[in-house]
PDB file of N, CA and C in Angstrom:
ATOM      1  N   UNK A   1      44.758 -52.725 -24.470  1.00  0.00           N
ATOM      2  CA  UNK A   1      44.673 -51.280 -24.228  1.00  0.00           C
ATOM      3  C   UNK A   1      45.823 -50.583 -24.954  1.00  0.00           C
ATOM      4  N   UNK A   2      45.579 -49.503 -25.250  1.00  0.00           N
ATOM      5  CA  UNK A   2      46.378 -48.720 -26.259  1.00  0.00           C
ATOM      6  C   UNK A   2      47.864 -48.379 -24.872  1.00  0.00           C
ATOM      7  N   UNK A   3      48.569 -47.555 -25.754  1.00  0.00           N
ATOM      8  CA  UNK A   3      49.753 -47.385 -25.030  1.00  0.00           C
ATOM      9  C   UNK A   3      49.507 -46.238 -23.918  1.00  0.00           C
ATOM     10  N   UNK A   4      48.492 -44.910 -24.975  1.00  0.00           N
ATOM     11  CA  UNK A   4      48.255 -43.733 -23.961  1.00  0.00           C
ATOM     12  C   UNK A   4      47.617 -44.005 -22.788  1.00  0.00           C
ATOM     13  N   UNK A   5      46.405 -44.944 -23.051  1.00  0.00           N
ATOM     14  CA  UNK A   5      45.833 -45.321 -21.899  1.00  0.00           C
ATOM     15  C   UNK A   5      46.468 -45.706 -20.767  1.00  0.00           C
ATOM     16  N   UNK A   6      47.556 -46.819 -20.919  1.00  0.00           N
ATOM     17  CA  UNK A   6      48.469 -47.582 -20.247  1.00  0.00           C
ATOM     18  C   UNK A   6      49.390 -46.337 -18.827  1.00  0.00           C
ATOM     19  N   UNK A   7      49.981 -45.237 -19.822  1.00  0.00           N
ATOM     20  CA  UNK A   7      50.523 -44.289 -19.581  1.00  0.00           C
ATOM     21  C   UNK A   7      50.011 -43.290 -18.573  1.00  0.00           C
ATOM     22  N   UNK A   8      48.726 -43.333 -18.717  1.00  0.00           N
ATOM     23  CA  UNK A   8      47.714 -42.636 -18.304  1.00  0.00           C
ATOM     24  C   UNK A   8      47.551 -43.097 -17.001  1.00  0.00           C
ATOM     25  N   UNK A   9      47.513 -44.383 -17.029  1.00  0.00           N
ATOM     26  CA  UNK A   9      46.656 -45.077 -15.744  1.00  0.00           C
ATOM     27  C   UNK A   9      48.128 -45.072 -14.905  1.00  0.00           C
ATOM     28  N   UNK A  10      48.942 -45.163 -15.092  1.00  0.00           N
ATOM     29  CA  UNK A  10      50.193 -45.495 -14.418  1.00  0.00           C
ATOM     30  C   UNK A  10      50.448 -44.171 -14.068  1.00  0.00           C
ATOM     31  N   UNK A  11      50.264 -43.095 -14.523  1.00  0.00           N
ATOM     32  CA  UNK A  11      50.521 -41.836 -13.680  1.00  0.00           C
ATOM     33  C   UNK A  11      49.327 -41.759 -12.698  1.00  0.00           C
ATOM     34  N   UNK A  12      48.643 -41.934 -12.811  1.00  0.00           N
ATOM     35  CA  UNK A  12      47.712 -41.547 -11.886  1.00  0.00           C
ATOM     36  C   UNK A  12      48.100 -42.814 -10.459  1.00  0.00           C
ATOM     37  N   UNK A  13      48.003 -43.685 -11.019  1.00  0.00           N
ATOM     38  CA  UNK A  13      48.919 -44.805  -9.326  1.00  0.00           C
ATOM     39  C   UNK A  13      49.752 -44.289  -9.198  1.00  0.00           C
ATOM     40  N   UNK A  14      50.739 -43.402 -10.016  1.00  0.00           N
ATOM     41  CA  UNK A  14      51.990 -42.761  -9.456  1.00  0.00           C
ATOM     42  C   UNK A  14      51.382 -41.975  -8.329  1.00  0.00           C
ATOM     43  N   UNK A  15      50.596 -41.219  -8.858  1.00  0.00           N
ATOM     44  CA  UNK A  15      50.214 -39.608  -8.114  1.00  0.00           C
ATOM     45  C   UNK A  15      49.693 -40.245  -7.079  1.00  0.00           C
ATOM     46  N   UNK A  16      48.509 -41.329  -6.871  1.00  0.00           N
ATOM     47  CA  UNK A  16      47.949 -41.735  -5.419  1.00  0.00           C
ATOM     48  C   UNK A  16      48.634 -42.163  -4.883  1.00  0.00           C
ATOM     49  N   UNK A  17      49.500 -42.945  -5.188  1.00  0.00           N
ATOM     50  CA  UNK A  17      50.535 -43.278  -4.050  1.00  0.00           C
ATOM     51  C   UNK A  17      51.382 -42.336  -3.651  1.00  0.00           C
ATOM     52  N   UNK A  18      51.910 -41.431  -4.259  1.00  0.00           N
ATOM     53  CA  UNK A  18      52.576 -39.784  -3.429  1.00  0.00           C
ATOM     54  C   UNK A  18      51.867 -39.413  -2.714  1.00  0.00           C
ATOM     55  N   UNK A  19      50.728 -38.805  -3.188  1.00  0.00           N
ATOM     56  CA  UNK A  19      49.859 -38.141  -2.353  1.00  0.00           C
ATOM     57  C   UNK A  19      49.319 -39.520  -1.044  1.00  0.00           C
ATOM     58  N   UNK A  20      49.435 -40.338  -1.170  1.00  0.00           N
ATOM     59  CA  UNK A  20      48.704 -41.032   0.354  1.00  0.00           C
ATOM     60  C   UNK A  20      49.573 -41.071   1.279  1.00  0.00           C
ATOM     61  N   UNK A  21      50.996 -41.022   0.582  1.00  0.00           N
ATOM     62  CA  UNK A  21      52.412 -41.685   1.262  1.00  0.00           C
ATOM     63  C   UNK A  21      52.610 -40.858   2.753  1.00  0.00           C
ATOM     64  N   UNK A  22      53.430 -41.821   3.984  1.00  0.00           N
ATOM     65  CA  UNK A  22      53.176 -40.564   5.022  1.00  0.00           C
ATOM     66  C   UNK A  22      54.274 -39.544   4.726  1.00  0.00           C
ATOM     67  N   UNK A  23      53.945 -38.523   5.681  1.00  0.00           N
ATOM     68  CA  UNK A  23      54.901 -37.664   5.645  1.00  0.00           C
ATOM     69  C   UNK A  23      55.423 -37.676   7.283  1.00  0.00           C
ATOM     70  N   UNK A  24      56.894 -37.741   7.676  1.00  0.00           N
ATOM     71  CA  UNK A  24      57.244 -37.660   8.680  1.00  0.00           C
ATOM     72  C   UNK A  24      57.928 -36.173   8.932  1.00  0.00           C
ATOM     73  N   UNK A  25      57.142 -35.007   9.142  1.00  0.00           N
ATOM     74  CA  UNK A  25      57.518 -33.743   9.903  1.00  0.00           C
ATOM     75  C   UNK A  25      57.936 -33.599  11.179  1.00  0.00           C
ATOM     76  N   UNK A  26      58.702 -33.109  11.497  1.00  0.00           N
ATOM     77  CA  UNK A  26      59.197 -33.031  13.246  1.00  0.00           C
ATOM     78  C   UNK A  26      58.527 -31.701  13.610  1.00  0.00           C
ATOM     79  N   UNK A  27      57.986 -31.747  14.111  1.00  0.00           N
ATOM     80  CA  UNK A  27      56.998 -30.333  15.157  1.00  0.00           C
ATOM     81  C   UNK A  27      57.290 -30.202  15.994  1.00  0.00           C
ATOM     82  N   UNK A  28      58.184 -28.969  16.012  1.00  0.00           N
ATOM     83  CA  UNK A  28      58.941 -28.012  17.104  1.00  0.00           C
ATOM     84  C   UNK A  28      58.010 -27.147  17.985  1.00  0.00           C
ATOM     85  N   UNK A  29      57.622 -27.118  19.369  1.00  0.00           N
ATOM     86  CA  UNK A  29      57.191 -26.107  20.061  1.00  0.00           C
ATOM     87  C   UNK A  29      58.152 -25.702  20.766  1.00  0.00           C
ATOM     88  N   UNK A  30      57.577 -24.254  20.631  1.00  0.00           N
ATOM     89  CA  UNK A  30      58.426 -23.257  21.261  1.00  0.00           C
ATOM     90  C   UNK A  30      58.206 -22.276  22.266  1.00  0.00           C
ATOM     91  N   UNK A  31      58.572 -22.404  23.097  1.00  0.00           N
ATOM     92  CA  UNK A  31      57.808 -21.895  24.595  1.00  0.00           C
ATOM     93  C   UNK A  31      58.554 -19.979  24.315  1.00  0.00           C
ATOM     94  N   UNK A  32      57.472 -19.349  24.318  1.00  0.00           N
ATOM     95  CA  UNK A  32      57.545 -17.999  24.290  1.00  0.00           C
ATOM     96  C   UNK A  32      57.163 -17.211  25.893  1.00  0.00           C
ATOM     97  N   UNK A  33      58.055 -16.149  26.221  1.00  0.00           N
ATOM     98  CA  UNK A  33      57.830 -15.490  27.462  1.00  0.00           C
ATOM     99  C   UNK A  33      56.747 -14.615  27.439  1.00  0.00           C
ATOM    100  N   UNK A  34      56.394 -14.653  28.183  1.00  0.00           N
ATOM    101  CA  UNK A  34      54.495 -13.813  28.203  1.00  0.00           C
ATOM    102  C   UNK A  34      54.784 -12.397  27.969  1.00  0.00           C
ATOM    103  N   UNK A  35      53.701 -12.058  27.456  1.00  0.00           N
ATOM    104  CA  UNK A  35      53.901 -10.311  27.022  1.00  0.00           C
ATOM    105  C   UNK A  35      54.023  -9.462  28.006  1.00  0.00           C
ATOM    106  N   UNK A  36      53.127 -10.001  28.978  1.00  0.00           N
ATOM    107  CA  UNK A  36      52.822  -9.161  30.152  1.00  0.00           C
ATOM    108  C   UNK A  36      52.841  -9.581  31.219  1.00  0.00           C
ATOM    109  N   UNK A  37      53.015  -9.034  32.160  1.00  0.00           N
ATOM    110  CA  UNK A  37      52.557 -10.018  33.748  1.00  0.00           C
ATOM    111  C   UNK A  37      51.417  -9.403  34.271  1.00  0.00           C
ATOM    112  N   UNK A  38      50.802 -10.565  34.913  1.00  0.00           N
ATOM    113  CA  UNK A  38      49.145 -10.232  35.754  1.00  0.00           C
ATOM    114  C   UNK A  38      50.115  -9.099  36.712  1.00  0.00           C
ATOM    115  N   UNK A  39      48.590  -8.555  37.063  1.00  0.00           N
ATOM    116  CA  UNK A  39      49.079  -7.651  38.341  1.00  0.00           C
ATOM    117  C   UNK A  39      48.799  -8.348  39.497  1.00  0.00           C
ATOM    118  N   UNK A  40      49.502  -7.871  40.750  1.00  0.00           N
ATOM    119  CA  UNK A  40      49.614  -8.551  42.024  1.00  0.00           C
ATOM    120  C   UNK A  40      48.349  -8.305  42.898  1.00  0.00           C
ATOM    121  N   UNK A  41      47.454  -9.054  43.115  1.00  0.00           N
ATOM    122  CA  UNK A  41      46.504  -8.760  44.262  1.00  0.00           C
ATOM    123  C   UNK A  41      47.043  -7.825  45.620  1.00  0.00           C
ATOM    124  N   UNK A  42      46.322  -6.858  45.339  1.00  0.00           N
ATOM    125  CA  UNK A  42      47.215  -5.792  46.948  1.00  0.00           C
ATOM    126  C   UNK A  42      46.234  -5.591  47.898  1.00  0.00           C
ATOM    127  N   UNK A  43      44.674  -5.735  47.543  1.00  0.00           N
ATOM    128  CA  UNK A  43      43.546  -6.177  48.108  1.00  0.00           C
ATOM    129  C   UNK A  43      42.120  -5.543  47.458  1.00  0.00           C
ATOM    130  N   UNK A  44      41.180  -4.862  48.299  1.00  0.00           N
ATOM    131  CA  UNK A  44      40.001  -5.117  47.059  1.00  0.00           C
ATOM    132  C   UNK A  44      39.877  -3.297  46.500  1.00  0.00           C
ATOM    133  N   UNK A  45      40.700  -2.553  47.725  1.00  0.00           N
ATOM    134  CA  UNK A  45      40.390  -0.929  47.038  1.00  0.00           C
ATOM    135  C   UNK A  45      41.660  -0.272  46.604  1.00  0.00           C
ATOM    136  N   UNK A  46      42.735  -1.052  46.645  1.00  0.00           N
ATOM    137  CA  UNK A  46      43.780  -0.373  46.617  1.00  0.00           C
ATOM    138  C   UNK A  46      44.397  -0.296  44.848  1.00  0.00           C
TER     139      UNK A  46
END
């Protein structure tokens, strides 16, 4: 096989193996205070 070919094929195993490789992200949740508060039951007409 020629050299370009060679060159060729070896980037591309480069690239699949990056792209498959894992990625270890840390995922932060973040507890947010409510916008609003329910209203209080005071009974059914009030």
């Amino acid at each position: 096989m020629s050299k370009s070919i060679k060159l060729v094929l070896a980037l591309g195993l480069v690239a699949g193996v990056a792209a498959c490789a894992q990625k270890n992200e840390e995922v932060v949740f973040v507890d947010t205070a409510p916008v609003s508060v329910e209203p209080a039951f005071t009974g059914k007409y009030k």
